[in-house]
C-alpha atoms as a PDB file:
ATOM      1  CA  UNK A   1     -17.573 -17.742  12.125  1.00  0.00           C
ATOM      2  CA  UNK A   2     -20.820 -18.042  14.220  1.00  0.00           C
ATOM      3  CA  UNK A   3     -19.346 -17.667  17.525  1.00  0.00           C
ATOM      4  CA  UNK A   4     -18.441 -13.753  18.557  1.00  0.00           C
ATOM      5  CA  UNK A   5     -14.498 -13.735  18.417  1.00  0.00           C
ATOM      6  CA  UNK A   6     -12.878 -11.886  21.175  1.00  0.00           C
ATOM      7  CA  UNK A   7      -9.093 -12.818  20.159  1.00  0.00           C
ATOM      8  CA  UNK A   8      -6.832 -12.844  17.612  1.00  0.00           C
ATOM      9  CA  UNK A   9      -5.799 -16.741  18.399  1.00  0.00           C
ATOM     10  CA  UNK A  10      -9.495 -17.418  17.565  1.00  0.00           C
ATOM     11  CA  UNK A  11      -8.802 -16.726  13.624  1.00  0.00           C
ATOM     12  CA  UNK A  12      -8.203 -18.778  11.068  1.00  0.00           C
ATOM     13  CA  UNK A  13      -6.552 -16.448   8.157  1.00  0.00           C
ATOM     14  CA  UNK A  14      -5.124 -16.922   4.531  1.00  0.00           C
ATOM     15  CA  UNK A  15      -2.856 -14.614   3.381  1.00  0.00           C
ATOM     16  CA  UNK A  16      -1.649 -13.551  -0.308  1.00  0.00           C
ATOM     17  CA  UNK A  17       1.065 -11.033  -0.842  1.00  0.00           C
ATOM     18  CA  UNK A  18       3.879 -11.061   1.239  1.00  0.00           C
ATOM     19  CA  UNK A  19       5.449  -7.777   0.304  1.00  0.00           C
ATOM     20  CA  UNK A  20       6.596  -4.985   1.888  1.00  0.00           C
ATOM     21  CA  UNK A  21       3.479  -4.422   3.771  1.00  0.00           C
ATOM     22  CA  UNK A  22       1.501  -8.192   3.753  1.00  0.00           C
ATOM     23  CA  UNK A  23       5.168  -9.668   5.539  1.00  0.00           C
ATOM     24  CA  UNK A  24       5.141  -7.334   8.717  1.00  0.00           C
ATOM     25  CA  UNK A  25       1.378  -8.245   9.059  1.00  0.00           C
ATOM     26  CA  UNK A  26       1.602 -11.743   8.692  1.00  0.00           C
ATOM     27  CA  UNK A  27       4.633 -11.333  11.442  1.00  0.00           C
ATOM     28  CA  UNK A  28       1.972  -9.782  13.576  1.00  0.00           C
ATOM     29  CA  UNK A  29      -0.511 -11.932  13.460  1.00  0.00           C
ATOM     30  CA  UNK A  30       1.239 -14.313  14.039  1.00  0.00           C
ATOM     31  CA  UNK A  31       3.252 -13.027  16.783  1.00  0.00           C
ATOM     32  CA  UNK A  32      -0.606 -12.419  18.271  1.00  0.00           C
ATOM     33  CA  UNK A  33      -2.018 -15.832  17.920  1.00  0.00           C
ATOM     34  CA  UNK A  34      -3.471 -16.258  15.006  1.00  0.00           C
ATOM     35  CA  UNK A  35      -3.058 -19.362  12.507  1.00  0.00           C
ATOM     36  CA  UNK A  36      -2.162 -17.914   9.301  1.00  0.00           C
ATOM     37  CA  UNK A  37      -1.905 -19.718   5.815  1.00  0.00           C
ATOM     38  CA  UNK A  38       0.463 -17.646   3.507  1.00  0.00           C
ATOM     39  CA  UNK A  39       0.581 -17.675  -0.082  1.00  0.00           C
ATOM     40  CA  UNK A  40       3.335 -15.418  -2.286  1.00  0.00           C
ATOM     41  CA  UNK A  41       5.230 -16.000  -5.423  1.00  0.00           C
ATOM     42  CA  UNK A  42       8.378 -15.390  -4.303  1.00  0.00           C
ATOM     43  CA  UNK A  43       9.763 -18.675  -2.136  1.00  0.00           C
ATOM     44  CA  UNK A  44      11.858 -16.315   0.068  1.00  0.00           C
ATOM     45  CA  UNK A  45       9.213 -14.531   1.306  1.00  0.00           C
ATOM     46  CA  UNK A  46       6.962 -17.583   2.255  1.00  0.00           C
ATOM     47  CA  UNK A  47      10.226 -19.327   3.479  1.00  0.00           C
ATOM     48  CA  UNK A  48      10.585 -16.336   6.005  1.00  0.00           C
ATOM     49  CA  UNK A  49       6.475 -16.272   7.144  1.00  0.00           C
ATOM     50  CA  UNK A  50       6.986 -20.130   7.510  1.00  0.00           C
ATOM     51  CA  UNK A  51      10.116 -19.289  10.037  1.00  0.00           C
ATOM     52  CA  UNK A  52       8.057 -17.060  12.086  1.00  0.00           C
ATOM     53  CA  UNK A  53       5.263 -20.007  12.398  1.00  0.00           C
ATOM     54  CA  UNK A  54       2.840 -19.964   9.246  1.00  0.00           C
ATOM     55  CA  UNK A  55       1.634 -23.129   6.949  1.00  0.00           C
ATOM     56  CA  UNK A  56       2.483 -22.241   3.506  1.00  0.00           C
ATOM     57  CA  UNK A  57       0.020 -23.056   1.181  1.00  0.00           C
ATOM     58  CA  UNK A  58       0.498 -23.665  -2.440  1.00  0.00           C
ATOM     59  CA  UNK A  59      -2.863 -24.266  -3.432  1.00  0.00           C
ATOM     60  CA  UNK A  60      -4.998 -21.038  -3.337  1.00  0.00           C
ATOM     61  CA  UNK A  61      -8.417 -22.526  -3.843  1.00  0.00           C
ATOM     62  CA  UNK A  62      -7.666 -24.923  -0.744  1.00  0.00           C
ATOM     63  CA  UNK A  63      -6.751 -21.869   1.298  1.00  0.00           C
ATOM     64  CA  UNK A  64     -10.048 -19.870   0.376  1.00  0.00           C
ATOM     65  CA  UNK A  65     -12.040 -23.035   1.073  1.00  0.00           C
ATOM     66  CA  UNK A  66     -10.421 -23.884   4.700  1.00  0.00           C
ATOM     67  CA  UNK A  67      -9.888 -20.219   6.628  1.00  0.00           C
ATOM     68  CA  UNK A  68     -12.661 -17.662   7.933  1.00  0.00           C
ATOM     69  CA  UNK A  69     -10.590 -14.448   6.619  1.00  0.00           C
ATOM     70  CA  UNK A  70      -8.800 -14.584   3.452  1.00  0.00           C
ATOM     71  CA  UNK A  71      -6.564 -11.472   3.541  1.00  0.00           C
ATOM     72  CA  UNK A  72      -5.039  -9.793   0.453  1.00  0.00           C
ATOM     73  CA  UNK A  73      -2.627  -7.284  -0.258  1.00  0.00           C
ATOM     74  CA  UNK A  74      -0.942  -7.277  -3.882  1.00  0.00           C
ATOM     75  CA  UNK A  75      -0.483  -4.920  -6.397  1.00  0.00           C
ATOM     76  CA  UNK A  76      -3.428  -3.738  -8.242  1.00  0.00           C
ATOM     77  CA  UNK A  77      -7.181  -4.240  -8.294  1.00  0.00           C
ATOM     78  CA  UNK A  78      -7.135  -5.684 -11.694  1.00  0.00           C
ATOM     79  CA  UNK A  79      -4.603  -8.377  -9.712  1.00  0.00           C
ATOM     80  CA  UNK A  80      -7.336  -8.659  -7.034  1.00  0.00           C
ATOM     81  CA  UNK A  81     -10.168  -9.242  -9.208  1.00  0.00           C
ATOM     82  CA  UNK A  82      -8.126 -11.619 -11.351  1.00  0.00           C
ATOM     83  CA  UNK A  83      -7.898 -13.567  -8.495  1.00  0.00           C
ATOM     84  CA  UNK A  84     -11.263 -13.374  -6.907  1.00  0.00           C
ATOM     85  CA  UNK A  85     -13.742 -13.171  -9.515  1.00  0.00           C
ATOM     86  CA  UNK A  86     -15.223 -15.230 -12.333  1.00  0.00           C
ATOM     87  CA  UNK A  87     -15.600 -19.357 -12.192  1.00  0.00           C
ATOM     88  CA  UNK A  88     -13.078 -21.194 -10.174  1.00  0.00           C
ATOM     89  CA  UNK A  89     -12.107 -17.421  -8.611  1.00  0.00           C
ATOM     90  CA  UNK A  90     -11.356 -17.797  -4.650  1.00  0.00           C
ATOM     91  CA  UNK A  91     -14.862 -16.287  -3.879  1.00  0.00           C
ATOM     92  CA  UNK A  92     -16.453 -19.425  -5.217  1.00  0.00           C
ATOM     93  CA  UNK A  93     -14.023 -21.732  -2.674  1.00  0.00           C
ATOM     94  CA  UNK A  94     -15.084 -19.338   0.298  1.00  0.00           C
ATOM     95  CA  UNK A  95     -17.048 -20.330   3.319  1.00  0.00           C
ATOM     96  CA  UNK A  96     -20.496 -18.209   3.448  1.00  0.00           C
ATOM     97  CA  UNK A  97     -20.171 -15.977   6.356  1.00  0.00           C
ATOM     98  CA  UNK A  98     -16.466 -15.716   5.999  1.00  0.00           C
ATOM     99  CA  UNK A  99     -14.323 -12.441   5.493  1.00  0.00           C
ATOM    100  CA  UNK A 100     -12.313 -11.312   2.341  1.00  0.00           C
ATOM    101  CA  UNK A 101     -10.005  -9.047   3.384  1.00  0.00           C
ATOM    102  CA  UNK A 102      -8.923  -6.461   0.583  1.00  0.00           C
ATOM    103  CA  UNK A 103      -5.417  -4.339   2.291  1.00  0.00           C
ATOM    104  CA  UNK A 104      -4.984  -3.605  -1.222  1.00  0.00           C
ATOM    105  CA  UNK A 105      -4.772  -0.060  -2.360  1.00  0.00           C
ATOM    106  CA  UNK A 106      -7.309  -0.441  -5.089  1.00  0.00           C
ATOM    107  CA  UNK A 107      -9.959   2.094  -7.175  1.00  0.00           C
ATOM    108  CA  UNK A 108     -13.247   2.721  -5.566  1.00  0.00           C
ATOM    109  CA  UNK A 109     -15.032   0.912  -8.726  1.00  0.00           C
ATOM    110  CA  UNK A 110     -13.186  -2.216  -7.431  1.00  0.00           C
ATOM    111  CA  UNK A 111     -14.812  -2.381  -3.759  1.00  0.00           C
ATOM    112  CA  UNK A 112     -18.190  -1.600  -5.625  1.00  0.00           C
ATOM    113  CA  UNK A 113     -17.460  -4.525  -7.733  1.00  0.00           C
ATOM    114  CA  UNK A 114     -15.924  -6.595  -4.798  1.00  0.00           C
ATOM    115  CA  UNK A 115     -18.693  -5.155  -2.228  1.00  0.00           C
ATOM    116  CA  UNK A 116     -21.907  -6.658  -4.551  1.00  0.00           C
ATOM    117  CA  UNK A 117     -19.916 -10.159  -5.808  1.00  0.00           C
ATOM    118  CA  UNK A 118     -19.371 -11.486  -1.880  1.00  0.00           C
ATOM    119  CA  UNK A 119     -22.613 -10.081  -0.618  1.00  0.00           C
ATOM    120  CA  UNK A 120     -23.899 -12.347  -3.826  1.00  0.00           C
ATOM    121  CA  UNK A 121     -22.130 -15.578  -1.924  1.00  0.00           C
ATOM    122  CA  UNK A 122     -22.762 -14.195   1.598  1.00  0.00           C
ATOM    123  CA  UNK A 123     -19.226 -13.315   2.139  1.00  0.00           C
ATOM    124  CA  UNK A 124     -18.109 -10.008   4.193  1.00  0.00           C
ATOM    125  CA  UNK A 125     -16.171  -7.947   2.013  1.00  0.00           C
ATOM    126  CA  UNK A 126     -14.213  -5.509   3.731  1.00  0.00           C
ATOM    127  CA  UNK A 127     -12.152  -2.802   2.923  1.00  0.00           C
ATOM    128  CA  UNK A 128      -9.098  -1.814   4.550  1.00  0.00           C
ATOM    129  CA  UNK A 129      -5.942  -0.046   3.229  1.00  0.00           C
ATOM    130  CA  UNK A 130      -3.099   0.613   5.268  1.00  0.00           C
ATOM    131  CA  UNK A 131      -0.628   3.788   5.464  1.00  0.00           C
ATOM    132  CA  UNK A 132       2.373   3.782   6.834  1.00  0.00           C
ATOM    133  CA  UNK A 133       5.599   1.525   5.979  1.00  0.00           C
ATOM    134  CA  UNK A 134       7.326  -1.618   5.414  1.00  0.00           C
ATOM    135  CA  UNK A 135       9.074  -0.499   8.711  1.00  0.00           C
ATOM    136  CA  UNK A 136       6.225   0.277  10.401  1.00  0.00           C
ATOM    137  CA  UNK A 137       4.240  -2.855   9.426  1.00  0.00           C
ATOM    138  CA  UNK A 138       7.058  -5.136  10.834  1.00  0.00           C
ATOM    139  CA  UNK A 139       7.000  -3.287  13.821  1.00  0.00           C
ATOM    140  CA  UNK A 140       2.810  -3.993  14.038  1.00  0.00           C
ATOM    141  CA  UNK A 141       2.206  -0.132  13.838  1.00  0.00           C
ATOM    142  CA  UNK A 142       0.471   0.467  10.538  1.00  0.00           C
ATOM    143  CA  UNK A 143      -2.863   2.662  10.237  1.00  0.00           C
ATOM    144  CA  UNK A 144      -5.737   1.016   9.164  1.00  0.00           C
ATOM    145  CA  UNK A 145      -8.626   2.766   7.286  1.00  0.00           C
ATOM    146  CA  UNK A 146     -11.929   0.715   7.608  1.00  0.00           C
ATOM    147  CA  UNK A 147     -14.712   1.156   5.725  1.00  0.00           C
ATOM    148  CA  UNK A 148     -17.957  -1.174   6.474  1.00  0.00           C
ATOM    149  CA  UNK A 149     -20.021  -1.761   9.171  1.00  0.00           C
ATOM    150  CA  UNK A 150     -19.176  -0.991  13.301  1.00  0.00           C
ATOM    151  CA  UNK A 151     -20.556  -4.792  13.494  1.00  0.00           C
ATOM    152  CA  UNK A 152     -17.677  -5.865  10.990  1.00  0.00           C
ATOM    153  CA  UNK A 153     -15.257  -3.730  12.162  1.00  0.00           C
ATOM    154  CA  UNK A 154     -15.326  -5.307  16.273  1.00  0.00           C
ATOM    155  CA  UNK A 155     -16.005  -8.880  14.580  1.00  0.00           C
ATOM    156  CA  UNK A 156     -12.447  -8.071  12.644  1.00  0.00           C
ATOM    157  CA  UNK A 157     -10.787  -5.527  15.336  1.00  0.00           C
ATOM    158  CA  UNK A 158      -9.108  -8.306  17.055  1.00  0.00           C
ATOM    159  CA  UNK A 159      -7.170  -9.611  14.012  1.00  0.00           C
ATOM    160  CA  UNK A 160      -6.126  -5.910  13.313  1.00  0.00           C
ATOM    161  CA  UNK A 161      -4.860  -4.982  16.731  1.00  0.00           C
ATOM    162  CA  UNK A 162      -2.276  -7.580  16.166  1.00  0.00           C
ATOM    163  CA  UNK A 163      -0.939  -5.285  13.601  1.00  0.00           C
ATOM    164  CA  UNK A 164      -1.914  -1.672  13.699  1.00  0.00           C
ATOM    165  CA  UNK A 165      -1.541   1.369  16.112  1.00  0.00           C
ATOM    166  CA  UNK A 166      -4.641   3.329  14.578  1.00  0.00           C
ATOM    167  CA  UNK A 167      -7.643   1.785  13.562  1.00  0.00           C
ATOM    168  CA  UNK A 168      -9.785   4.203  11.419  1.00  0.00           C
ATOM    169  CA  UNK A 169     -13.676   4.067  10.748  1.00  0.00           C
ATOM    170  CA  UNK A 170     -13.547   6.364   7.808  1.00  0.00           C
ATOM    171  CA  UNK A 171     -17.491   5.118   6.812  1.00  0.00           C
ATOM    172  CA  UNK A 172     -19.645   3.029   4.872  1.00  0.00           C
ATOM    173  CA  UNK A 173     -17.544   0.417   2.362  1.00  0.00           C
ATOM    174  CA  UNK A 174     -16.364   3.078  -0.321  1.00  0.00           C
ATOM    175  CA  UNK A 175     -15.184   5.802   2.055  1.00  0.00           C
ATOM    176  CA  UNK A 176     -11.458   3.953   3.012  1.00  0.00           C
ATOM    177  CA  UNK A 177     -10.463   3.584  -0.111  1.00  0.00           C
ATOM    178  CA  UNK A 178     -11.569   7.076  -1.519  1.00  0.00           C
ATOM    179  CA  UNK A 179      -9.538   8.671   1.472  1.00  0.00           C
ATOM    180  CA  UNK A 180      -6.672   6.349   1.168  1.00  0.00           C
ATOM    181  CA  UNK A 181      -6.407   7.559  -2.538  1.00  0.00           C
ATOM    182  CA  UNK A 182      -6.519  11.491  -1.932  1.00  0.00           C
ATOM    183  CA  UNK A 183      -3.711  10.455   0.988  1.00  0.00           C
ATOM    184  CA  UNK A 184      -1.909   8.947  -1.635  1.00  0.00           C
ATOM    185  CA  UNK A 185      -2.093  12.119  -4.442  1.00  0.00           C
ATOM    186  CA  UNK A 186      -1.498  14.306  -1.750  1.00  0.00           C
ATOM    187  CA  UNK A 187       1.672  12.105  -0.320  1.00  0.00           C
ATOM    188  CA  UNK A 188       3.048  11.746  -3.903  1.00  0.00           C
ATOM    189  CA  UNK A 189       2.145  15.063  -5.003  1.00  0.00           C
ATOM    190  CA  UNK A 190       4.407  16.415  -2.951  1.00  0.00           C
ATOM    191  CA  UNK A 191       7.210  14.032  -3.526  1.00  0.00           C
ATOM    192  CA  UNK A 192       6.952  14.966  -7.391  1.00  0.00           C
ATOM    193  CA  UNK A 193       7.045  18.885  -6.237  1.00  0.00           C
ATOM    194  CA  UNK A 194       9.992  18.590  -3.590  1.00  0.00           C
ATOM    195  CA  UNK A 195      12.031  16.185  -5.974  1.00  0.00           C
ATOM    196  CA  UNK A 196      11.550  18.795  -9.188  1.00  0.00           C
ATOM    197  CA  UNK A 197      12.983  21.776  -6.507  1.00  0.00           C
ATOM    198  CA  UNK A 198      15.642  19.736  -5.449  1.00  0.00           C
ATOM    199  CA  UNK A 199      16.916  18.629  -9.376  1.00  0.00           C
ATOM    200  CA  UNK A 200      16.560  22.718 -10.248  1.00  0.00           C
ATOM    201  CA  UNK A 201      18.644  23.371  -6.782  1.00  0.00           C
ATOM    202  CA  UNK A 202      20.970  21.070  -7.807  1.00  0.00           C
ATOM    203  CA  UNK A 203      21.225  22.470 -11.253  1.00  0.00           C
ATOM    204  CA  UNK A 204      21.772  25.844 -10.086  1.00  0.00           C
ATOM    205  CA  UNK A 205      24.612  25.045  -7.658  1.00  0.00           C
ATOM    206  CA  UNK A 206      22.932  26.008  -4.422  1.00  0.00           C
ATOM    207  CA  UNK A 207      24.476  24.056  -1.471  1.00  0.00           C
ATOM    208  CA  UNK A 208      21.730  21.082  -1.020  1.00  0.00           C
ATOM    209  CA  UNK A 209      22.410  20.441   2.633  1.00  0.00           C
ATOM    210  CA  UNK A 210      21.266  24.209   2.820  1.00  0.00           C
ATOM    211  CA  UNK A 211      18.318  24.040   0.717  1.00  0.00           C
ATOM    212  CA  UNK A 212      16.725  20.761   2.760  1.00  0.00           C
ATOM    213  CA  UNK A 213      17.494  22.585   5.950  1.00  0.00           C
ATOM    214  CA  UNK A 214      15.859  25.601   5.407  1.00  0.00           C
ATOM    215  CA  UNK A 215      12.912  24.118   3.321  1.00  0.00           C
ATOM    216  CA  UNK A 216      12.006  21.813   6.297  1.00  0.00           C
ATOM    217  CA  UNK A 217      12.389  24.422   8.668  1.00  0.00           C
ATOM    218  CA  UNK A 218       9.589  26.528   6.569  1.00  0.00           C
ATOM    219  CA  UNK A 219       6.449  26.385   5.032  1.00  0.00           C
ATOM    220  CA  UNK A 220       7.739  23.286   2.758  1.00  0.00           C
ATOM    221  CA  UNK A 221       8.143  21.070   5.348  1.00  0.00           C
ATOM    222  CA  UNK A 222       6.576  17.711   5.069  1.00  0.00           C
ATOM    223  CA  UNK A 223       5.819  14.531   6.305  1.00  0.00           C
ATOM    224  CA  UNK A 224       7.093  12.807   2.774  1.00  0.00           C
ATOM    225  CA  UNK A 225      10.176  14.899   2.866  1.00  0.00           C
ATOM    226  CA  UNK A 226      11.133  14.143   6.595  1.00  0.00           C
ATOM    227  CA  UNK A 227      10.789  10.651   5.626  1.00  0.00           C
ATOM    228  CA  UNK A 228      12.753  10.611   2.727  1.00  0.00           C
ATOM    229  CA  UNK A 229      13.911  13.636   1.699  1.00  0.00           C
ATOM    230  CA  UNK A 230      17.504  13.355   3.161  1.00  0.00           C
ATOM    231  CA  UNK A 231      17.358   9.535   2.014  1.00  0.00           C
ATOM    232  CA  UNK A 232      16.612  10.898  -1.668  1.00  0.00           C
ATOM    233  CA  UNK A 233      19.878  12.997  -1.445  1.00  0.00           C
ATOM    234  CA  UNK A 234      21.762  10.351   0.230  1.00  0.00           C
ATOM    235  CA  UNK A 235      21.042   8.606  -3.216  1.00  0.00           C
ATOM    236  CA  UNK A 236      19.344   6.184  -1.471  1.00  0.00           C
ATOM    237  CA  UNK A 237      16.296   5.133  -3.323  1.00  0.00           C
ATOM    238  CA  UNK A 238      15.426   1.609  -1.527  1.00  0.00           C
ATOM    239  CA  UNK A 239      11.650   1.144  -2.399  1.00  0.00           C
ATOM    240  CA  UNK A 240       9.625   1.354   1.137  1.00  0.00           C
ATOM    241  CA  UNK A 241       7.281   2.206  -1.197  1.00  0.00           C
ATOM    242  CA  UNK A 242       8.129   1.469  -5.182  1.00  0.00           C
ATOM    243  CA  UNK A 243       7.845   4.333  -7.565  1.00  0.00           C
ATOM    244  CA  UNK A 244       5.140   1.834  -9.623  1.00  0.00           C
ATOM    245  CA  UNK A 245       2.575   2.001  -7.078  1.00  0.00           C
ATOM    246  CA  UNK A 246       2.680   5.742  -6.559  1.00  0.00           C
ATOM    247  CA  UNK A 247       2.152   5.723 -10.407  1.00  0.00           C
ATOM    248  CA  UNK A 248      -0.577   3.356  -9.735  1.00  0.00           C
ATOM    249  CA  UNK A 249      -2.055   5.063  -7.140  1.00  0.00           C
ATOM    250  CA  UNK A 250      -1.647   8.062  -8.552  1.00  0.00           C
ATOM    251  CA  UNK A 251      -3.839   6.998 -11.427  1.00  0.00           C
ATOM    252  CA  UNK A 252      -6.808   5.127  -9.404  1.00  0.00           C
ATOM    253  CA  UNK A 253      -7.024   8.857  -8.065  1.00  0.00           C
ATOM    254  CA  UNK A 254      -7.008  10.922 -11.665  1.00  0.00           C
ATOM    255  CA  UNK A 255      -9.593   8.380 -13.101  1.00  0.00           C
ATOM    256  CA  UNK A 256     -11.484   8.467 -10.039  1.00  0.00           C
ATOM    257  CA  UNK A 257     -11.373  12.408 -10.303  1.00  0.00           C
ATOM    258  CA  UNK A 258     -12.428  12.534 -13.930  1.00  0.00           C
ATOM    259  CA  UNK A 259     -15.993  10.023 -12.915  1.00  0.00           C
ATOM    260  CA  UNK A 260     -16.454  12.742 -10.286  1.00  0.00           C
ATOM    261  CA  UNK A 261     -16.612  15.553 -12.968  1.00  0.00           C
ATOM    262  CA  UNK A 262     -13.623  17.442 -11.461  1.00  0.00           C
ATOM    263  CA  UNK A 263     -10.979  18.902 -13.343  1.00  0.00           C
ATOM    264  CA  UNK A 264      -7.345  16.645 -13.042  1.00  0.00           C
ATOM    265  CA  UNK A 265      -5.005  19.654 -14.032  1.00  0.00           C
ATOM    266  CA  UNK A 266      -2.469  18.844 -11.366  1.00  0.00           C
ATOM    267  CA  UNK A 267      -3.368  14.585 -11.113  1.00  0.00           C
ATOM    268  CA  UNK A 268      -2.757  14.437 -14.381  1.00  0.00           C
ATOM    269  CA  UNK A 269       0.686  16.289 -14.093  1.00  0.00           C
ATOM    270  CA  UNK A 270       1.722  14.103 -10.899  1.00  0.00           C
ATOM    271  CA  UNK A 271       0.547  10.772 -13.097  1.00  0.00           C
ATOM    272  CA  UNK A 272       2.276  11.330 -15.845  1.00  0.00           C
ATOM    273  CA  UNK A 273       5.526  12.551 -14.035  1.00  0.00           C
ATOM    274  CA  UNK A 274       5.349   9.363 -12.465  1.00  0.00           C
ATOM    275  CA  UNK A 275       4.940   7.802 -15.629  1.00  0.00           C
ATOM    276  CA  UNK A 276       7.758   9.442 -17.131  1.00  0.00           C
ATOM    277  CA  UNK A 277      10.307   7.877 -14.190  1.00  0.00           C
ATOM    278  CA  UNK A 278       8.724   4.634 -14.870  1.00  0.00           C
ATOM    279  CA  UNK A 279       9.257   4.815 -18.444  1.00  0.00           C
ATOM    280  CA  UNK A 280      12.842   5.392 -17.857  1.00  0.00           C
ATOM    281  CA  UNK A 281      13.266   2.346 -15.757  1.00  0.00           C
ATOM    282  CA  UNK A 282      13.158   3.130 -12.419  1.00  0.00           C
ATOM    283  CA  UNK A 283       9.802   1.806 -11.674  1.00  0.00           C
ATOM    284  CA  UNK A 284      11.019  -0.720  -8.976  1.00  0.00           C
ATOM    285  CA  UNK A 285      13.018   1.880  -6.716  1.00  0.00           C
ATOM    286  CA  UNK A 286      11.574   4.258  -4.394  1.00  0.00           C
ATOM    287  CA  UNK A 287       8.682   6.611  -5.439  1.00  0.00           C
ATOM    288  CA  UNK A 288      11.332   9.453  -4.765  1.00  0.00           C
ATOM    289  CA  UNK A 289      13.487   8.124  -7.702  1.00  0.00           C
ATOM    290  CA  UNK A 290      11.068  10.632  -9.778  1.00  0.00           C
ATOM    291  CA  UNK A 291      13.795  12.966  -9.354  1.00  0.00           C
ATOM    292  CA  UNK A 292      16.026  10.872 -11.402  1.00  0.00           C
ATOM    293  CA  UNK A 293      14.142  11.813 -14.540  1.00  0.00           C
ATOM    294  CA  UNK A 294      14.561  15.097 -14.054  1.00  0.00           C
ATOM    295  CA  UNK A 295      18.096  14.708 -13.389  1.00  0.00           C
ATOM    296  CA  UNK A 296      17.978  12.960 -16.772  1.00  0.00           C
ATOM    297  CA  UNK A 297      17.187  16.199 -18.070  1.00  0.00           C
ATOM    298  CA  UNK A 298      19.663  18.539 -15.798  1.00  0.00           C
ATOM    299  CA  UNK A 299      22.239  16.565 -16.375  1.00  0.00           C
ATOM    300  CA  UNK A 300      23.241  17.213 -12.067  1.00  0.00           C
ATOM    301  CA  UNK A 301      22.694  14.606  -9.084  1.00  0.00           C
ATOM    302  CA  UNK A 302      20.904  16.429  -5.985  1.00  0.00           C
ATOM    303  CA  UNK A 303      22.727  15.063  -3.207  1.00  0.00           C
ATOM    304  CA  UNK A 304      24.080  16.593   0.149  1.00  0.00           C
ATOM    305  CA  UNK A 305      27.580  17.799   0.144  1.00  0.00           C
ATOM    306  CA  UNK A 306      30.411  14.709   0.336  1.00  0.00           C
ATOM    307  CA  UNK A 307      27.711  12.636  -1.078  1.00  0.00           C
ATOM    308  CA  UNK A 308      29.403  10.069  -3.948  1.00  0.00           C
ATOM    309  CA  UNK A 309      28.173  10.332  -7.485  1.00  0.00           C
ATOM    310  CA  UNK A 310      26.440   7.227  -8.378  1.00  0.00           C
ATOM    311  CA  UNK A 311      28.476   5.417 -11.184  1.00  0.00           C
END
């Protein structure tokens, strides 16, 4: 990519992971221009990008070798690395002067270790995790949190305007991914908290459709809860965002606390709560299907008044 690019038609982009989050921004880019090569495991998901106007392409060395931004945005950064690193990984197909584009919510080690193996084979690594939705990524309105280089960040800002409604310069590469993680505890956190109240509420009889209202209306209010706190008492756990990332997440952030030297009272609690629902199977629901375990324990559903008990 010599020339300055000034649109998003002017990219040529491969794309692996079309999840909740990757499928709304391949839509996007699309939808602005781009030419997009998709990869994904699951044929549905490819079948759907190819609808909407992508190439899918099976072979994921050919993709790294032919496009100037290979995008990403799986599950973990062990998945990432597995990938990208090593002899024969998709860094060794890419184009010097090309992009690798991590969306991935990942550990800050991993964009030090990313960061120092493209800069070896004069690739741009940059780092960029979203927040927001599945919904909101369909609809092209996620949040983007850069970290890199202003230089980078207008080379790429073209591509991401196709998809996002905030573009963030948090910092240097490093300071995205450390903010996107302490989003994530904080986000989660507060799931585990509201979702423990609501199982005791539940086991004490108090009417729930009471206890959300006045909660929300109060110092307890949050942005989790508004988004899925009448959902979670609705019994409707659909995973916008799967109870196995927030565990994941959740644990970037405590291991990422402990190299800092700080004390992980309270990340350690959240992680292993987490852990706990994801032991007891319901790892692939929403994050807010924590409250299930505790329910295991009660004995009592929390859900709003007329609500069916789940069979």
């Amino acid at each position: 990519m010599n020339q300055p690019i000034r649109a998003a038609a002017d990219f040529s982009v491969g794309f692996i992971g079309l999840g909740g989050m990757g499928r709304g921004v391949v839509k996007n880019m699309l939808a602005g221009g781009a030419a997009v090569s998709v990869h994904d495991l699951d044929p549905e998901a490819v079948a759907l990008a190819v609808s909407q106007g992508a190439k899918a392409e099976p072979d994921l060395a050919a993709m790294a070798a032919s496009v100037d931004v290979l995008g990403i945005c799986i599950t973990t950064a062990e998945a990432v690395q597995k990938l990208a690193l090593g002899p024969g990984g998709l860094l060794s197909r890419m184009k010097k002067g090309a992009v690798f584009l991590d969306h991935t919510t990942v550990s800050p080690d991993h964009v030090d270790k990313m960061r120092e193996a493209c800069a070896a084979r004069g690739i741009d690594y940059c780092e960029a995790p979203m927040t927001r939705t599945p919904v909101h990524a369909d609809r092209g309105e996620v949040n983007i949190l850069f970290g890199g280089t202003a230089e980078l960040l207008e080379r790429l800002r073209p591509l991401f305007e196709t998809y996002a409604e905030n573009i963030f310069h948090v910092g240097p590469a490093g300071h995205a991914i450390r903010l996107k993680l302490i989003h994530n505890y904080i986000a989660f956190a507060n799931v585990a908290s509201w979702c423990e109240g609501f199982a005791l509420a539940a086991r004490e009889g108090l009417d729930m459709d009471k206890v959300i209202g006045i909660i929300s209306a109060a110092g307890g209010k949050s942005g989790m809860m508004d988004l899925y706190g009448e959902a979670t008492l609705k019994r409707d756990f659909t995973p916008l965002m799967s109870l196995a990332n927030a565990q994941k997440d959740v644990r970037y952030y405590a291991q990422w606390l402990e190299q800092a030297g700080l004390p992980g009272f309270m990340a350690e609690s959240v992680h292993q709560t987490y852990a706990l629902a994801s032991i007891m199977g319901f790892e692939d629901e929403s994050c807010t299907a924590v409250i299930k375990a505790y329910e295991k324990l009660t004995g009592v559903e929390a859900r709003l008044p007329g609500v069916r008990e789940e069979e």
